[in-house]
PDB file of N, CA and C in Angstrom:
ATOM      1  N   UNK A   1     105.429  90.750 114.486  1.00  0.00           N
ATOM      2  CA  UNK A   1     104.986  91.983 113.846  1.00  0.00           C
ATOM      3  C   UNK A   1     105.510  92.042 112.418  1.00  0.00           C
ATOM      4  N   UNK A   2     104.924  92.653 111.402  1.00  0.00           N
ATOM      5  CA  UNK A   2     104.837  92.799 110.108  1.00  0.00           C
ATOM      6  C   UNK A   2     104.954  94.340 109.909  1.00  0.00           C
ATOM      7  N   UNK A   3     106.337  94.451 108.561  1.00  0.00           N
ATOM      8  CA  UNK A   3     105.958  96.118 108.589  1.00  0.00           C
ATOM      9  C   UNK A   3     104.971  96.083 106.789  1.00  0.00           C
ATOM     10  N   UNK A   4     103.873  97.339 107.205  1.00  0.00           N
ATOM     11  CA  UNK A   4     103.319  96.731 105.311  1.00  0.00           C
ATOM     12  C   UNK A   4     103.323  98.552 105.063  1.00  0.00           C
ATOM     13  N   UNK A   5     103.250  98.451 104.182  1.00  0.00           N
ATOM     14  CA  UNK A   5     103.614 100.023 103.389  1.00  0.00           C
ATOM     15  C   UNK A   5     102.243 100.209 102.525  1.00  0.00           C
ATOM     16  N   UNK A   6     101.863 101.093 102.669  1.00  0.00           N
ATOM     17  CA  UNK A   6     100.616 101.870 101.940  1.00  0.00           C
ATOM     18  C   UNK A   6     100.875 102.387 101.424  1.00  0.00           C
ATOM     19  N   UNK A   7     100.516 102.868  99.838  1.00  0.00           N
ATOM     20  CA  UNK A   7     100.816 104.021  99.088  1.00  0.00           C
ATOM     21  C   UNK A   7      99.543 104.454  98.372  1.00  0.00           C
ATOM     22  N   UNK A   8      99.547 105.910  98.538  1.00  0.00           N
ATOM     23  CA  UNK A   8      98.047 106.655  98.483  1.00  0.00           C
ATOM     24  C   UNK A   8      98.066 106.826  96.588  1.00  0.00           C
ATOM     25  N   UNK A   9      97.499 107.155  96.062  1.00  0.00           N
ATOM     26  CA  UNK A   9      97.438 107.459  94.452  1.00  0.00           C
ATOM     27  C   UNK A   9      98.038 108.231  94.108  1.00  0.00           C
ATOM     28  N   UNK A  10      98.308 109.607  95.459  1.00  0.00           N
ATOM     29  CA  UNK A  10      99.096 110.760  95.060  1.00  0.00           C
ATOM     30  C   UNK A  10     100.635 110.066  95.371  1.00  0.00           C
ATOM     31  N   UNK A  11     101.133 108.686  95.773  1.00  0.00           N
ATOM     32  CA  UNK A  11     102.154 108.409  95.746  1.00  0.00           C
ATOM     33  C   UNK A  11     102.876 108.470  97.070  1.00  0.00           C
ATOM     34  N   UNK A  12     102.564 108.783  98.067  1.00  0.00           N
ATOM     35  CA  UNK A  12     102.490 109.472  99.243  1.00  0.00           C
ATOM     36  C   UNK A  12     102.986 107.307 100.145  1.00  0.00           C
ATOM     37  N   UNK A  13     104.058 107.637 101.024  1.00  0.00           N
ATOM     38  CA  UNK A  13     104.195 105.927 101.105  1.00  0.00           C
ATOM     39  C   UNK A  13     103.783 106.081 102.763  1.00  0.00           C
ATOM     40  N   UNK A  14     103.486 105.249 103.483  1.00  0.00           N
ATOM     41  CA  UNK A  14     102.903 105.038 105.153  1.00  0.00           C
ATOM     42  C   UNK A  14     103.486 103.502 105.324  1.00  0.00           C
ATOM     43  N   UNK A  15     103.845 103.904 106.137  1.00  0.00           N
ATOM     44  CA  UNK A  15     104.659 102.402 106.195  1.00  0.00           C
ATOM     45  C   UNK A  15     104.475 102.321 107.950  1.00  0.00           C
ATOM     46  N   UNK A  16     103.870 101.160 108.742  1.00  0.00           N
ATOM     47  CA  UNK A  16     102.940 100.655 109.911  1.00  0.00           C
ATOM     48  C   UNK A  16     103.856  99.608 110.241  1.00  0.00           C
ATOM     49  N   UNK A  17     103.850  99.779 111.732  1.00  0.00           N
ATOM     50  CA  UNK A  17     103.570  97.873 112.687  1.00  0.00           C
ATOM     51  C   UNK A  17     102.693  97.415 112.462  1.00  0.00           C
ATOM     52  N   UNK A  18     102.543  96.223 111.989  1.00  0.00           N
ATOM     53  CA  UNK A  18     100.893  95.406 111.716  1.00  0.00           C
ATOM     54  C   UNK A  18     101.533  94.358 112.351  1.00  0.00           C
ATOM     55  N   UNK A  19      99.715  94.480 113.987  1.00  0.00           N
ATOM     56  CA  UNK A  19     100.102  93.719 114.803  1.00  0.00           C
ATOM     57  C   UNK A  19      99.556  92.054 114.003  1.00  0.00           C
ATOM     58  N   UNK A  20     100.302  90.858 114.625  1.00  0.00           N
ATOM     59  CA  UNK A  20     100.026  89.613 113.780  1.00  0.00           C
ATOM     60  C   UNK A  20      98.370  89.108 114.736  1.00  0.00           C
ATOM     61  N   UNK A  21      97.720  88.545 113.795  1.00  0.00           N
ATOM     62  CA  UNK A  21      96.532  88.397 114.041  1.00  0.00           C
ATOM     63  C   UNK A  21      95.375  89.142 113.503  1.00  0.00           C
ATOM     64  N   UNK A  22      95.760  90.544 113.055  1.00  0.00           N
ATOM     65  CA  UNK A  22      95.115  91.302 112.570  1.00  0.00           C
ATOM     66  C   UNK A  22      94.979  90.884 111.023  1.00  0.00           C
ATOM     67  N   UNK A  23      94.174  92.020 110.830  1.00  0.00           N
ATOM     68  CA  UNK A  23      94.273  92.115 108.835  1.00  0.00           C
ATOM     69  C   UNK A  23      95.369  93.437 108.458  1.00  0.00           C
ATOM     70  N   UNK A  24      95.027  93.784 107.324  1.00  0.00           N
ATOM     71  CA  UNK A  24      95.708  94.876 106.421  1.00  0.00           C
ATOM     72  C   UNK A  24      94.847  95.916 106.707  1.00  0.00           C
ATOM     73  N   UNK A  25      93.355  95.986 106.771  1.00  0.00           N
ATOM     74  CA  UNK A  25      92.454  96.490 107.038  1.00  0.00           C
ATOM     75  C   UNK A  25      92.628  97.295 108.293  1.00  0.00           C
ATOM     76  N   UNK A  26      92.313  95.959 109.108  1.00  0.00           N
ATOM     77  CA  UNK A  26      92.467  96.633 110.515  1.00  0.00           C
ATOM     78  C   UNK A  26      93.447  97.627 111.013  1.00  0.00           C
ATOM     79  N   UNK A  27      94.865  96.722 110.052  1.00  0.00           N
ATOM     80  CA  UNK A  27      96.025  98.000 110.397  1.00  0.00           C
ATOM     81  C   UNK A  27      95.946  99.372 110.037  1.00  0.00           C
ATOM     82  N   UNK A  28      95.654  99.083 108.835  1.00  0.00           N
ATOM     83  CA  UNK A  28      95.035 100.754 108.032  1.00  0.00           C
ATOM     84  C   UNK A  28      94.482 101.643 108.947  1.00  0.00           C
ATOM     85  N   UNK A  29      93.005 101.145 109.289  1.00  0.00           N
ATOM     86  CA  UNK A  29      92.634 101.686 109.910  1.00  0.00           C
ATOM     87  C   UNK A  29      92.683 102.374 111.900  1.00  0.00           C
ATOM     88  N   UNK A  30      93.865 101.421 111.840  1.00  0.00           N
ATOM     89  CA  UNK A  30      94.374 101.688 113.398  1.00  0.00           C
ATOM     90  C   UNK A  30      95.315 102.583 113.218  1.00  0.00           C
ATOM     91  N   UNK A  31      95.832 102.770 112.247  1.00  0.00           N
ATOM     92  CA  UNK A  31      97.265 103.965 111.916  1.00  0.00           C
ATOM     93  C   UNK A  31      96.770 105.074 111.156  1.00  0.00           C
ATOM     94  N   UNK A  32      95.083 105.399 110.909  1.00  0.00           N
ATOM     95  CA  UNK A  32      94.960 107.124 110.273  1.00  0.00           C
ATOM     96  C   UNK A  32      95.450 106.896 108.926  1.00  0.00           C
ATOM     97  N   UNK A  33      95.813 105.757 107.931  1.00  0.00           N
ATOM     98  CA  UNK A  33      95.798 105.201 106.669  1.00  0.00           C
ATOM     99  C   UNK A  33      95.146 105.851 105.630  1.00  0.00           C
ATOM    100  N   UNK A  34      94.641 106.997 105.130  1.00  0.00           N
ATOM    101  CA  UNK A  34      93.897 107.349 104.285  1.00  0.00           C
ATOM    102  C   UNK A  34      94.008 106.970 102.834  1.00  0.00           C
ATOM    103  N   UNK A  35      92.231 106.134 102.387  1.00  0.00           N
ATOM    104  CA  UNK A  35      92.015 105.704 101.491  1.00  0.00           C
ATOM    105  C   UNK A  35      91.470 104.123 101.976  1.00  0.00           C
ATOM    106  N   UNK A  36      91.599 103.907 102.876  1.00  0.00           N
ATOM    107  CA  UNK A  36      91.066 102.572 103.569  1.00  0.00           C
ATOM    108  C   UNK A  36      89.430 102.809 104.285  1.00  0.00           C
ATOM    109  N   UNK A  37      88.028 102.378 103.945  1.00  0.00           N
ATOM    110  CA  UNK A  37      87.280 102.606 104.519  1.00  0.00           C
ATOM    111  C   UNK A  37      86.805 101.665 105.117  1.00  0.00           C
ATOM    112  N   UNK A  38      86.997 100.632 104.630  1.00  0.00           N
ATOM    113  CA  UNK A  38      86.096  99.342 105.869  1.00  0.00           C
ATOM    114  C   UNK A  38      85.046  99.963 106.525  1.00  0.00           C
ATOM    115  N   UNK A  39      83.623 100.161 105.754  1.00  0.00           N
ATOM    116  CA  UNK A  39      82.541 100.250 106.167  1.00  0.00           C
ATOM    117  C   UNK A  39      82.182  99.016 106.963  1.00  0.00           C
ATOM    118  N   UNK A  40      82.204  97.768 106.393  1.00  0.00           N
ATOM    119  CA  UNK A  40      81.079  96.887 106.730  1.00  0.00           C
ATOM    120  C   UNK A  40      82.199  95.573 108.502  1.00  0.00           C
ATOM    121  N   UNK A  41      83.113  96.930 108.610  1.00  0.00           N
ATOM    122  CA  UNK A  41      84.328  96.214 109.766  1.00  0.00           C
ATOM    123  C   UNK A  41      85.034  94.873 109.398  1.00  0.00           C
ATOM    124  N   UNK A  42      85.427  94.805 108.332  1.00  0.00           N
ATOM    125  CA  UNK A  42      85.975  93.577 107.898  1.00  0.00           C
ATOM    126  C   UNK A  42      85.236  92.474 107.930  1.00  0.00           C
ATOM    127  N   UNK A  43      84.228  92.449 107.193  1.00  0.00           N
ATOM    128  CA  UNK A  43      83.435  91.215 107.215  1.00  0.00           C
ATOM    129  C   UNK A  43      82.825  90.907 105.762  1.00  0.00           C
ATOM    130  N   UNK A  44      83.752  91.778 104.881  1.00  0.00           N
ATOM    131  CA  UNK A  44      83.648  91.412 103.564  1.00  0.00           C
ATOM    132  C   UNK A  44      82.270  91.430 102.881  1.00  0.00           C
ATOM    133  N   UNK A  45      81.854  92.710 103.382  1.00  0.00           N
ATOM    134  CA  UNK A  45      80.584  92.506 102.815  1.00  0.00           C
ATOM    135  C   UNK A  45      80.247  93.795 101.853  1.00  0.00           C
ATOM    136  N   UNK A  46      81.361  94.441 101.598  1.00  0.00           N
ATOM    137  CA  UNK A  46      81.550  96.282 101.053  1.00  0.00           C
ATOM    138  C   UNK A  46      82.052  95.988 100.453  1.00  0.00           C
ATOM    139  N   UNK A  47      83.283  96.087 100.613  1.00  0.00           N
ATOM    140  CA  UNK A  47      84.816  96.034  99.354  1.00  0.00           C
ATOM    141  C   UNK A  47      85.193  97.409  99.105  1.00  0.00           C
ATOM    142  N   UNK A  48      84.802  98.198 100.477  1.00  0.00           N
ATOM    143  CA  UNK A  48      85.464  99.915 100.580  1.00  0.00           C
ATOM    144  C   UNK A  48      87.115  99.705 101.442  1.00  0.00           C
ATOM    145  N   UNK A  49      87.529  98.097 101.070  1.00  0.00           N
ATOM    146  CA  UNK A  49      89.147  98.443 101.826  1.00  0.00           C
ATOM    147  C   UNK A  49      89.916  97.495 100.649  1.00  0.00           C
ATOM    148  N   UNK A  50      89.450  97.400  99.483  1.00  0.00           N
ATOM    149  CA  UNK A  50      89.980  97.434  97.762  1.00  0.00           C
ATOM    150  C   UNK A  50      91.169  97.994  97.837  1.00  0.00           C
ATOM    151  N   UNK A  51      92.379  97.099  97.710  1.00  0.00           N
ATOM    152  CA  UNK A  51      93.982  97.857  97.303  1.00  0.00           C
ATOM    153  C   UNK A  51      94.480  96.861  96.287  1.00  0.00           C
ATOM    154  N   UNK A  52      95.465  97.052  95.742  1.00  0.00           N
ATOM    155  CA  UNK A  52      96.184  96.546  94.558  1.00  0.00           C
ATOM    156  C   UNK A  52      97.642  96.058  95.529  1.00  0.00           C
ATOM    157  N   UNK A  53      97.899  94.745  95.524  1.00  0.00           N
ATOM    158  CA  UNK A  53      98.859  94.404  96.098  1.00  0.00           C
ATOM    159  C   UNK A  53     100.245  94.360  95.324  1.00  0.00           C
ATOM    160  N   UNK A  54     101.362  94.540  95.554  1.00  0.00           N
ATOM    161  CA  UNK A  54     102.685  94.671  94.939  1.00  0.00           C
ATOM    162  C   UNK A  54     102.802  93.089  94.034  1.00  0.00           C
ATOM    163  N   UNK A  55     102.700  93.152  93.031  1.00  0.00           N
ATOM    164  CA  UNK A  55     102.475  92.404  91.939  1.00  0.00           C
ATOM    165  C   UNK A  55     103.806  91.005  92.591  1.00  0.00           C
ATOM    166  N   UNK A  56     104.751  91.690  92.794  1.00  0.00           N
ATOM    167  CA  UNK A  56     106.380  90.466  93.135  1.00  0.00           C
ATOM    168  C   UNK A  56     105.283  89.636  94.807  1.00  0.00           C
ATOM    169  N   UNK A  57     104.602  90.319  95.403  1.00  0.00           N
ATOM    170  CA  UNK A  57     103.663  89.895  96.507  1.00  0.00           C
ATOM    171  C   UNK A  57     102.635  89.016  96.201  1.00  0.00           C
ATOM    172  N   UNK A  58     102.237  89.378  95.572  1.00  0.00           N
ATOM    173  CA  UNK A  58     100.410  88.996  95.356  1.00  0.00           C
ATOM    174  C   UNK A  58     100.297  87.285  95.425  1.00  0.00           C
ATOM    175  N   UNK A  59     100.986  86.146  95.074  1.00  0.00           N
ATOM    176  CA  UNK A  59     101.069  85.061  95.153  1.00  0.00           C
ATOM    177  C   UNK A  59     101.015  84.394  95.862  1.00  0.00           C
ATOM    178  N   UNK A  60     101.988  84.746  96.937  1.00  0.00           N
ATOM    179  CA  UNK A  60     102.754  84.619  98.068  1.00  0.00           C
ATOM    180  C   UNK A  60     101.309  84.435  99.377  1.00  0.00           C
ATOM    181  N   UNK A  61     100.381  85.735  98.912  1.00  0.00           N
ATOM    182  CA  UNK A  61      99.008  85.722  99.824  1.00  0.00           C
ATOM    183  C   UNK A  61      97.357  84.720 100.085  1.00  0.00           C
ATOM    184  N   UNK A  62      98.132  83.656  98.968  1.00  0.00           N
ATOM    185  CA  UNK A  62      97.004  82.843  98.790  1.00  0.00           C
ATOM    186  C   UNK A  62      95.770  82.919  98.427  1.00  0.00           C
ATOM    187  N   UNK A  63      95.079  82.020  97.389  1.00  0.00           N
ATOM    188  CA  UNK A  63      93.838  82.501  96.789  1.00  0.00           C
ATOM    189  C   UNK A  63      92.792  82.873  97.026  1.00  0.00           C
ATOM    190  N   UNK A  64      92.132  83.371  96.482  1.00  0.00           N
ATOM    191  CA  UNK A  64      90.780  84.490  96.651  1.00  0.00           C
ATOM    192  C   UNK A  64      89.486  83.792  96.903  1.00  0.00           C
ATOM    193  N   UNK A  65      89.062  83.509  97.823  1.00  0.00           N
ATOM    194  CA  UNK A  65      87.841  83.020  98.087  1.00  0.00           C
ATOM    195  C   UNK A  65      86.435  83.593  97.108  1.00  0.00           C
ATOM    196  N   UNK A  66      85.614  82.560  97.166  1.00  0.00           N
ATOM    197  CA  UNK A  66      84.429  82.845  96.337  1.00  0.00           C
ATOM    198  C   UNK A  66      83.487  84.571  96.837  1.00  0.00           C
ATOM    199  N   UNK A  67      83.827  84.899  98.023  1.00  0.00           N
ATOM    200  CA  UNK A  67      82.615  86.230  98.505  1.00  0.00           C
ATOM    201  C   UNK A  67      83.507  87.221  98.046  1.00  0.00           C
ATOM    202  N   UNK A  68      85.353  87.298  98.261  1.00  0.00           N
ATOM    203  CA  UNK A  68      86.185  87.748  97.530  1.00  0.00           C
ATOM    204  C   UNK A  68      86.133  88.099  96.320  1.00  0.00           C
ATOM    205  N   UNK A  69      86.330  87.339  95.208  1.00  0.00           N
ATOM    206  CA  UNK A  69      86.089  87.108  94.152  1.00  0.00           C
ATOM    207  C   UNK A  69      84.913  87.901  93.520  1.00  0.00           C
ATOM    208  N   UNK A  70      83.857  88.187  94.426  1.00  0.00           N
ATOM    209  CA  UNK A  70      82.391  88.314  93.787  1.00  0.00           C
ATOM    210  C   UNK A  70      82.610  90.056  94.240  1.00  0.00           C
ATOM    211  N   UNK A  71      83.235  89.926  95.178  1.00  0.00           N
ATOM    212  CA  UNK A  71      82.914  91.497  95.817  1.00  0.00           C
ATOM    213  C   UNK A  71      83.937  92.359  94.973  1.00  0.00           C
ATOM    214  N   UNK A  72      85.022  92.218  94.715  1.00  0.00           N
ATOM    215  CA  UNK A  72      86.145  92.482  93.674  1.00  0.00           C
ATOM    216  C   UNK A  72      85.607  93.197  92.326  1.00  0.00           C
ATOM    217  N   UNK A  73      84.529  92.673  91.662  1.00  0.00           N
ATOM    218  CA  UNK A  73      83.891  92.929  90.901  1.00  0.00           C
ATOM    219  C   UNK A  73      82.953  94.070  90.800  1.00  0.00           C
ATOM    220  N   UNK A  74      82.485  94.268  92.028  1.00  0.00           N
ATOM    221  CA  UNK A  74      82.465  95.533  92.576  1.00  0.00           C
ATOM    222  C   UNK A  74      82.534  97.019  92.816  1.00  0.00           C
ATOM    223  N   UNK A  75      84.273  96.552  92.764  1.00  0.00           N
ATOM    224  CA  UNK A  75      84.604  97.933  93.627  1.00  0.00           C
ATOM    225  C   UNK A  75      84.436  99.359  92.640  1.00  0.00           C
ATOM    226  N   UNK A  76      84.266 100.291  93.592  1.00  0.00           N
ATOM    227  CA  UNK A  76      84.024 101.660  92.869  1.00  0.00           C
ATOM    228  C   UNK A  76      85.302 102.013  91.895  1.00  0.00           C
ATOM    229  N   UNK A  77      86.330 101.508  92.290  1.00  0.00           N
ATOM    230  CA  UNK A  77      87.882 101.730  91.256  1.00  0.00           C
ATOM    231  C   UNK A  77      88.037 100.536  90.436  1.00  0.00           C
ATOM    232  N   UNK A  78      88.793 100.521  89.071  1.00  0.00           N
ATOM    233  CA  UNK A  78      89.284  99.395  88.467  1.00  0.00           C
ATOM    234  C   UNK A  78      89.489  98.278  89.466  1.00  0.00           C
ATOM    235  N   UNK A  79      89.136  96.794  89.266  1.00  0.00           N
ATOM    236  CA  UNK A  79      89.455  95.772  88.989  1.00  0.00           C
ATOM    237  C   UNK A  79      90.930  95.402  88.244  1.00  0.00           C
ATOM    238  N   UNK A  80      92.103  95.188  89.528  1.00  0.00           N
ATOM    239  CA  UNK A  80      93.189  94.704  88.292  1.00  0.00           C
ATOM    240  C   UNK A  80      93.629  93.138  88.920  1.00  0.00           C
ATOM    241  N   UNK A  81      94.613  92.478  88.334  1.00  0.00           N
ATOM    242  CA  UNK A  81      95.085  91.083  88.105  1.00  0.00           C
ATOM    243  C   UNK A  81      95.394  91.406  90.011  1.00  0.00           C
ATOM    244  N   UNK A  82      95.797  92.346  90.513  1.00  0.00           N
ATOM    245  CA  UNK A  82      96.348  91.820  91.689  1.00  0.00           C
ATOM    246  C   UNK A  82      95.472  92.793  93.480  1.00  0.00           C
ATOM    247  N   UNK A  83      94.447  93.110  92.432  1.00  0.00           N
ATOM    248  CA  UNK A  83      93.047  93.604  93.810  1.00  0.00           C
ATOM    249  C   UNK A  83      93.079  92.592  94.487  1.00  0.00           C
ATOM    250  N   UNK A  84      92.952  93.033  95.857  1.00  0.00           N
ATOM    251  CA  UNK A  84      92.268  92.558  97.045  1.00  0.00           C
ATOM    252  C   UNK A  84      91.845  93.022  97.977  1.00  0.00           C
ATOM    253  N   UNK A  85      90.500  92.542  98.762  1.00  0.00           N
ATOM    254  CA  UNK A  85      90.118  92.842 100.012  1.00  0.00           C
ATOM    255  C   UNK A  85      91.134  93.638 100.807  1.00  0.00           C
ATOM    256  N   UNK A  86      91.778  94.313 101.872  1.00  0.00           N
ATOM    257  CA  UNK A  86      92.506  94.270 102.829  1.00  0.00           C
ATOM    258  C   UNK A  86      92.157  93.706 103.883  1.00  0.00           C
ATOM    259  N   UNK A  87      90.614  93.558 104.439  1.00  0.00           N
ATOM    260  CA  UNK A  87      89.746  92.841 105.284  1.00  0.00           C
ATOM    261  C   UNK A  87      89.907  91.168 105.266  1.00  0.00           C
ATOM    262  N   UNK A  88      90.824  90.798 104.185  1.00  0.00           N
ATOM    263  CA  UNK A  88      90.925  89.411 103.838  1.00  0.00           C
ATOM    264  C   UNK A  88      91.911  88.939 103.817  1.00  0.00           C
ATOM    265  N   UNK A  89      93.260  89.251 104.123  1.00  0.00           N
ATOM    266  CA  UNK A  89      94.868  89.632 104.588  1.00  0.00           C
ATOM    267  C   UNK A  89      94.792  89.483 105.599  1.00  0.00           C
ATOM    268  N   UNK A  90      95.256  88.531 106.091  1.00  0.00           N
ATOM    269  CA  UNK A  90      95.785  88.277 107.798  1.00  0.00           C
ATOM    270  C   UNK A  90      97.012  89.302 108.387  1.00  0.00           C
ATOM    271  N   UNK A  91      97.715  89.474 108.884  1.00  0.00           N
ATOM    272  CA  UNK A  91      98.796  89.697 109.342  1.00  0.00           C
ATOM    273  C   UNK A  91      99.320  88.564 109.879  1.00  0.00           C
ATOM    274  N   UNK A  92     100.415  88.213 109.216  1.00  0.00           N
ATOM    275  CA  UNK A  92     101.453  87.237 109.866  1.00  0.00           C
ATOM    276  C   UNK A  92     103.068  87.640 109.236  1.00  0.00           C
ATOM    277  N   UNK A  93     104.049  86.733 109.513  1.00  0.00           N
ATOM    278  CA  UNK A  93     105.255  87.173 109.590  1.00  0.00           C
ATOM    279  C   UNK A  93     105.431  87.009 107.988  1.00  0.00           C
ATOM    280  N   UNK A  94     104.812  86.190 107.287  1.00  0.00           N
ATOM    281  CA  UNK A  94     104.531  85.867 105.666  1.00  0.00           C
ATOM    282  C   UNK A  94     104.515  87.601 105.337  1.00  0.00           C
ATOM    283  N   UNK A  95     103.902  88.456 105.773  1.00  0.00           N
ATOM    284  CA  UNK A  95     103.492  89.439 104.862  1.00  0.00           C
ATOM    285  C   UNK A  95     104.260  90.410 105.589  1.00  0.00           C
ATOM    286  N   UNK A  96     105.341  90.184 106.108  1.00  0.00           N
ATOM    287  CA  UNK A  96     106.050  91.239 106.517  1.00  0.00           C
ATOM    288  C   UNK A  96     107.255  92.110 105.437  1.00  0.00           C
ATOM    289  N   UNK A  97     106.877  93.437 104.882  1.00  0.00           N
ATOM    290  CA  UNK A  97     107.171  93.849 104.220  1.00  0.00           C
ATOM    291  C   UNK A  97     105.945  94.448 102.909  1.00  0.00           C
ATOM    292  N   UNK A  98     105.044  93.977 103.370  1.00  0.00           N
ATOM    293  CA  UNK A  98     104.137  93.936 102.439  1.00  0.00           C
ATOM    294  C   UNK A  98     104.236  95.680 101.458  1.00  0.00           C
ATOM    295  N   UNK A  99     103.340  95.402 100.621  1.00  0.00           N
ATOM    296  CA  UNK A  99     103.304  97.048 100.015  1.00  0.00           C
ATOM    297  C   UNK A  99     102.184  96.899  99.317  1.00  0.00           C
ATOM    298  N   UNK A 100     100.689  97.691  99.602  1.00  0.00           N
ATOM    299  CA  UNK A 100      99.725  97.787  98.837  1.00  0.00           C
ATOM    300  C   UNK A 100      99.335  99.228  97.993  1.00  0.00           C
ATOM    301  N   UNK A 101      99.124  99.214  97.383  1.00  0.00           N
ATOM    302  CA  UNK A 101      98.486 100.544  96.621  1.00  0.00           C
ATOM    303  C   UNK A 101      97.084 100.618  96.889  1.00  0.00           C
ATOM    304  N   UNK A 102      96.423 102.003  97.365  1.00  0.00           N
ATOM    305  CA  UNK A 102      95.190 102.503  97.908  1.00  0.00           C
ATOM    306  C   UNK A 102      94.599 102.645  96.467  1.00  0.00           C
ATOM    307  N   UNK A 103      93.670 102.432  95.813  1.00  0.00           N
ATOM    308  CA  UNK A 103      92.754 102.961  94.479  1.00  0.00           C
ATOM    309  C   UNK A 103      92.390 104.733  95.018  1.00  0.00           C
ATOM    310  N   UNK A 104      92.065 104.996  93.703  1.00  0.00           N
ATOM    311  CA  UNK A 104      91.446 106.491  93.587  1.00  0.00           C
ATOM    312  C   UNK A 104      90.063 106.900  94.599  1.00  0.00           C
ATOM    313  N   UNK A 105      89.181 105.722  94.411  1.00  0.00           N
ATOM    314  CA  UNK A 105      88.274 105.550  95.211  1.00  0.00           C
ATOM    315  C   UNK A 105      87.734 104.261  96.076  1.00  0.00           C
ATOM    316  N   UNK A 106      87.073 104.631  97.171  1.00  0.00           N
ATOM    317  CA  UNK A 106      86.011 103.126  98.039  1.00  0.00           C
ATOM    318  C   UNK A 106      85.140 103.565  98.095  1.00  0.00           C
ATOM    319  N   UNK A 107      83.899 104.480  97.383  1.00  0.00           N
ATOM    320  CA  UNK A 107      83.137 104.442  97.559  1.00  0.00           C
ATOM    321  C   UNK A 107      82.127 104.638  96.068  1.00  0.00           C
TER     322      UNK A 107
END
């Protein structure tokens, strides 16, 4: 298990068990996470579960695939150096501790 910390725009922190096997996504949305929408159920086809990962993190998560990449471009909120999917985040013991920032908007 992985603990990952959410923080809403109003600053507001949620901090979860994220079971391993899962995504960031999935956890979000299994813990009442607000600001996480995963319309399209993690299949990367929306980009309504868009967070900004903790910059000292972001490396550590390995690179951005090409549907990634394209959907990023996207999103209804800024585009910054350290956006990502949450639908595209595994859960494993690597990301335990994690900390993402929710954008203003997913839709």
């Amino acid at each position: 298990m992985a603990r990952i910390t959410y923080i809403s725009p109003a600053g507001v922190k949620t901090t979860v068990e994220a079971e391993d096997g899962s995504t960031v996504m999935q956890t979000a949305l299994r813990n009442n996470v607000d600001g996480i929408v995963g319309e399209c159920g993690g299949n990367a086809l929306c980009a309504t579960c868009h967070v900004y990962v903790d910059e000292a993190q972001f490396a550590g998560l390995g690179p951005i695939v090409d549907f990634e990449e394209e959907l990023l471009d996207c999103t209804s909120s800024p585009r910054k150096d350290t956006s990502r999917l949450s639908c595209q985040i595994p859960v494993t013991g690597a990301v335990d501790g994690l900390i993402v920032r929710l954008p203003e908007t997913q839709e």
